[in-house]
Structure formats: C-alpha cells, structure tokens
C-alpha atoms as a PDB file:
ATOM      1  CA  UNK A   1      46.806 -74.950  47.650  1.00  0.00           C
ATOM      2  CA  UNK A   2      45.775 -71.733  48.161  1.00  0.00           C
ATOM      3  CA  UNK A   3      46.891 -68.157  47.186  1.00  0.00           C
ATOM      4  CA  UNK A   4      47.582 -67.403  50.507  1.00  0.00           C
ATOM      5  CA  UNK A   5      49.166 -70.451  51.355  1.00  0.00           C
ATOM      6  CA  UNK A   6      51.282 -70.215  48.435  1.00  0.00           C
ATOM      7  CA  UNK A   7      52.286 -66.771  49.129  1.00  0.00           C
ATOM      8  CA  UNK A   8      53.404 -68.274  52.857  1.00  0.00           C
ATOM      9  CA  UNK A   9      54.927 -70.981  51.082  1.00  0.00           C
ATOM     10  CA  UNK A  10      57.540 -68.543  49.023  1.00  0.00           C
ATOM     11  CA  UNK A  11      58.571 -66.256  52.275  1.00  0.00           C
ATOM     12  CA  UNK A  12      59.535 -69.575  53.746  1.00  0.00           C
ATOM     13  CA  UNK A  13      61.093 -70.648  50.345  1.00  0.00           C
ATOM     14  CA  UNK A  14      63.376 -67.345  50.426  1.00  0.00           C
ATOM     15  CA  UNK A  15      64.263 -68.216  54.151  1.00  0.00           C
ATOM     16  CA  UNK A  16      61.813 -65.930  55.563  1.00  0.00           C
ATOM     17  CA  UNK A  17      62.795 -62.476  55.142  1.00  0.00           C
ATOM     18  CA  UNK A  18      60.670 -60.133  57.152  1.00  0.00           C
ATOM     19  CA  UNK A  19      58.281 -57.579  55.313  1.00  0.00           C
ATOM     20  CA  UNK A  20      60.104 -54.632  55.578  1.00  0.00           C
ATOM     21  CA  UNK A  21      62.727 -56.243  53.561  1.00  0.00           C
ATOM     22  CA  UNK A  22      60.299 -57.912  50.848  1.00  0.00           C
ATOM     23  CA  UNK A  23      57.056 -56.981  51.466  1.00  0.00           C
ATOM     24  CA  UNK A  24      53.960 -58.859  50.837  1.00  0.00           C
ATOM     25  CA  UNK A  25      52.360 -56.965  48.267  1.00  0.00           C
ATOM     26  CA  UNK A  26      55.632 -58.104  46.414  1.00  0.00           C
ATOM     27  CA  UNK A  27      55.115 -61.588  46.749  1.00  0.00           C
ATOM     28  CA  UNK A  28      51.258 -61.585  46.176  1.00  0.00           C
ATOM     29  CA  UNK A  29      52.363 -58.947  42.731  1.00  0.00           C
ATOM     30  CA  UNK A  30      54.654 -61.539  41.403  1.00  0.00           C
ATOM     31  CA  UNK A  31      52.437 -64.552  42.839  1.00  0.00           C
ATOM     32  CA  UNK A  32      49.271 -63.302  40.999  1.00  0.00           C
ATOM     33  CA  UNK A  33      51.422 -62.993  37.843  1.00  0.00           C
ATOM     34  CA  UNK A  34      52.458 -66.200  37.659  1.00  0.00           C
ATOM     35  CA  UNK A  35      49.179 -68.021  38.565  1.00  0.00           C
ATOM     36  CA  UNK A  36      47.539 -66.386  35.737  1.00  0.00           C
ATOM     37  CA  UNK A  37      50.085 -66.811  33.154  1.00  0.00           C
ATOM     38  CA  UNK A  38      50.024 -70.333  33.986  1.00  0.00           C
ATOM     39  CA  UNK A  39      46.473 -70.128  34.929  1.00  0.00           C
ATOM     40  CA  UNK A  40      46.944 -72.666  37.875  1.00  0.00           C
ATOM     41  CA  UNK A  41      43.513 -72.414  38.523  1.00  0.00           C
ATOM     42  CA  UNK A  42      42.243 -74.512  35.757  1.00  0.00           C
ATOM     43  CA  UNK A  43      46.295 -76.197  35.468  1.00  0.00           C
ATOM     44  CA  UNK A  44      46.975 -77.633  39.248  1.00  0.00           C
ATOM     45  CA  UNK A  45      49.580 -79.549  37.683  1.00  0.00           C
ATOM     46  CA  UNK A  46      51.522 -76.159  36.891  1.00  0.00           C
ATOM     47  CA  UNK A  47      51.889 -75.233  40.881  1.00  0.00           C
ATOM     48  CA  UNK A  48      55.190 -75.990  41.196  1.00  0.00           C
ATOM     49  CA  UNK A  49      56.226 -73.884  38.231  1.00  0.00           C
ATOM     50  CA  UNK A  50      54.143 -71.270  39.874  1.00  0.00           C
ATOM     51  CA  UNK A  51      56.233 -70.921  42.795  1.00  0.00           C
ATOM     52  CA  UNK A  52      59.801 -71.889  41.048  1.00  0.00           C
ATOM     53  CA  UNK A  53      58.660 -68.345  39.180  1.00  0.00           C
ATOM     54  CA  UNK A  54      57.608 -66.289  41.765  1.00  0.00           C
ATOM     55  CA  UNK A  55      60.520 -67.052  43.674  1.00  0.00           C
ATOM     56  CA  UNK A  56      62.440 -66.386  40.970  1.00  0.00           C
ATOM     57  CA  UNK A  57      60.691 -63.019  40.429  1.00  0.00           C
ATOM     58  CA  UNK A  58      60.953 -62.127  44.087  1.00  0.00           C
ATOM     59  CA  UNK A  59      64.864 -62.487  44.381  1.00  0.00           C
ATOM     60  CA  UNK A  60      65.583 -60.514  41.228  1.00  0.00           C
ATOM     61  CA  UNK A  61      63.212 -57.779  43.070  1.00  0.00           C
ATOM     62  CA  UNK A  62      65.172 -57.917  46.257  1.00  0.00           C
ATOM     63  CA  UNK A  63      68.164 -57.646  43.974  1.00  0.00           C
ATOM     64  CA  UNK A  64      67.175 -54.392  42.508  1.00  0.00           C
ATOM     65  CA  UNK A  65      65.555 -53.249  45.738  1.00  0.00           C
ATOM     66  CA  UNK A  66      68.846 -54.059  47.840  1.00  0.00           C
ATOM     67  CA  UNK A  67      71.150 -52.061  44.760  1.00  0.00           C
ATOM     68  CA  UNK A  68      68.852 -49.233  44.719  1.00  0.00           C
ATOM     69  CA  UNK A  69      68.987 -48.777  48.566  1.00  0.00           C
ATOM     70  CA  UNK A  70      72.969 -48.776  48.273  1.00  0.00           C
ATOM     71  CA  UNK A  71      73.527 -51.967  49.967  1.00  0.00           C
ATOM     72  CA  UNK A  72      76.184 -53.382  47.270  1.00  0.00           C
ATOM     73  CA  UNK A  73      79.572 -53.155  49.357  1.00  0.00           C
ATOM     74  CA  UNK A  74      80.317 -54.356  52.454  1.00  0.00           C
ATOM     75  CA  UNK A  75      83.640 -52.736  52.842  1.00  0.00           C
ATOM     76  CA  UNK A  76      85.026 -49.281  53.772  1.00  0.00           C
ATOM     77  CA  UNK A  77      88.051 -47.269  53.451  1.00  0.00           C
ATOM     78  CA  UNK A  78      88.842 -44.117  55.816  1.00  0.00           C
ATOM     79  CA  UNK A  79      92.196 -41.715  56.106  1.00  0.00           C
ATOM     80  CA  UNK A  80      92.624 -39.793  59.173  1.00  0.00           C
ATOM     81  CA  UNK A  81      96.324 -38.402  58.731  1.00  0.00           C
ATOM     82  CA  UNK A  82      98.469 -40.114  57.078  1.00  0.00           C
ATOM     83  CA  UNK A  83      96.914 -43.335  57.747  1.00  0.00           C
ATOM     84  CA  UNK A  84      94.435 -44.988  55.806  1.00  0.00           C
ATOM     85  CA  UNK A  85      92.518 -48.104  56.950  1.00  0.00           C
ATOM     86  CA  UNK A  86      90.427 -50.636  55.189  1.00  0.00           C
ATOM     87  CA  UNK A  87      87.578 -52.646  56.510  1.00  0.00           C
ATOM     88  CA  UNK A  88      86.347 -55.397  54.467  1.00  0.00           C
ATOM     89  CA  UNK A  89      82.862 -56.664  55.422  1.00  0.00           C
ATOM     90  CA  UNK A  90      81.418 -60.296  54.704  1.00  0.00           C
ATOM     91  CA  UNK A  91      79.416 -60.962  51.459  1.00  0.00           C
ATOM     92  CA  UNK A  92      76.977 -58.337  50.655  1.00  0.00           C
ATOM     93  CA  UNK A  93      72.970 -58.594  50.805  1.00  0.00           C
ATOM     94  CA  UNK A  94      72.872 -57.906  47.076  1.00  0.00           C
ATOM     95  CA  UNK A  95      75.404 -60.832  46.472  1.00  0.00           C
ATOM     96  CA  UNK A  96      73.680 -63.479  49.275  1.00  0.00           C
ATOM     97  CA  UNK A  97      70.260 -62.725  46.963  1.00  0.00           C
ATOM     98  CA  UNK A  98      71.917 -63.376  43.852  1.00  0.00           C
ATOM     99  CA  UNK A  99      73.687 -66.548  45.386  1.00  0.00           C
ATOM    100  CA  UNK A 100      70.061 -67.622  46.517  1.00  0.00           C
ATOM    101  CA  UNK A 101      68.489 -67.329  43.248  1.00  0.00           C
ATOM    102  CA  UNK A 102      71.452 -68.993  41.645  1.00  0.00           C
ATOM    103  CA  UNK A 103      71.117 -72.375  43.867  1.00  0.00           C
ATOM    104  CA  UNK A 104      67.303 -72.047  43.070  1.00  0.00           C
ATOM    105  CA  UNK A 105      68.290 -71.988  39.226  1.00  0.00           C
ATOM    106  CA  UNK A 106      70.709 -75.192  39.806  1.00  0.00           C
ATOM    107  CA  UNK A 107      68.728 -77.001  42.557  1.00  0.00           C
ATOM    108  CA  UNK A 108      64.836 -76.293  41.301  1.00  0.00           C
ATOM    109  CA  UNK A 109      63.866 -79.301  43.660  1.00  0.00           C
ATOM    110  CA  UNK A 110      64.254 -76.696  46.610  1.00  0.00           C
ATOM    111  CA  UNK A 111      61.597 -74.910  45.677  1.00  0.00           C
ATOM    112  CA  UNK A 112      59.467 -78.140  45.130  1.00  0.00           C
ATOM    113  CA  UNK A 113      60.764 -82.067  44.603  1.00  0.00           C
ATOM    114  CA  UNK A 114      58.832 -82.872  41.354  1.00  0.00           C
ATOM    115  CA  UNK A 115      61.214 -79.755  39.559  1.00  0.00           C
ATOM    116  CA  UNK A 116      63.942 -82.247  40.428  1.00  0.00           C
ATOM    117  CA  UNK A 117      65.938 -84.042  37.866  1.00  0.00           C
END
C-alpha cells in the first residue's frame, strides 16, 4: 500500500471527517511519523501497526484541536428575570473523539483484522 492510500485509508478509519475538521497535512504529519519509526518501507509486515498509530495520533489531535476551539460542553444555562433555563446538549465532539479512540484501543481489529486477538 501506498502513502497515499494509507492516508485515505485512516480518514475512512476515523469515519471520514472532512478536512476542515482534520486536515490532511495532519494525517500525512502523523502518517509519515509512523512509517519511519517503523520504517514500513523495508518492514511491510509493520503496516497495520502503522495505521493502528496514526489513527491513534490523529484522534488525540482532534482531541486537543476540538478543546482548544472550545467545543467541550454541549450544554447552556441562561437567566432572563427571575427565570433561569438549562439546555443540555447530546455528547460533545471532544467526548465522541475520545470514545472513538477508546473502541480503537479495545477493538484494534477495526483498524485492521490481523491486530485482532
């Protein structure tokens, strides 16, 4: 496989997020990082821990991305008067990452069957 099929292989992996939210030079920073560490290259055999990592890599980045934007809370409190109001939201973006890379830490076969087991 390929860089760039790899790199196509991760979006789809993370269930496609669009490039505004992780952008490709993301993927191909954390991609590049893990095919030289375990220079895949010369070690075909290490693919699959290849792209276990960069997954890996890319969900704690969309982690800290999504926290440094703000986008932690899903719920909201107003007053007008006497009367205060609470809306509470669904799970936050920060939380569905961290949910994702926690199923990818317990299920590694998602990201490719022979992690299985």
């Amino acid at each position: 496989m390929t860089h760039a099929e790899r790199l196509i292989r991760v979006r789809i992996i993370l269930g496609s997020p669009d490039t505004a939210t992780l952008p490709e030079e993301v993927i191909d920073l954390f991609l590049t990082r893990w095919e030289v560490s375990f220079d895949v290259d010369n070690k075909p055999e290490k693919e699959p821990l290849v792209l276990w990592n960069t997954c890996a890599s890319c969900l704690q980045w969309l982690v800290a991305s999504t926290t440094s934007k703000g986008y932690i809370s899903t719920s909201r409190s107003e007053k007008v008067g006497d009367v205060s109001v609470s809306m509470g939201g669904g799970i936050s973006q920060v939380q569905a990452w961290k949910d994702l890379l926690d199923y990818i830490y317990e299920n590694p076969d998602y990201v490719d069957p022979s992690l299985g087991g």
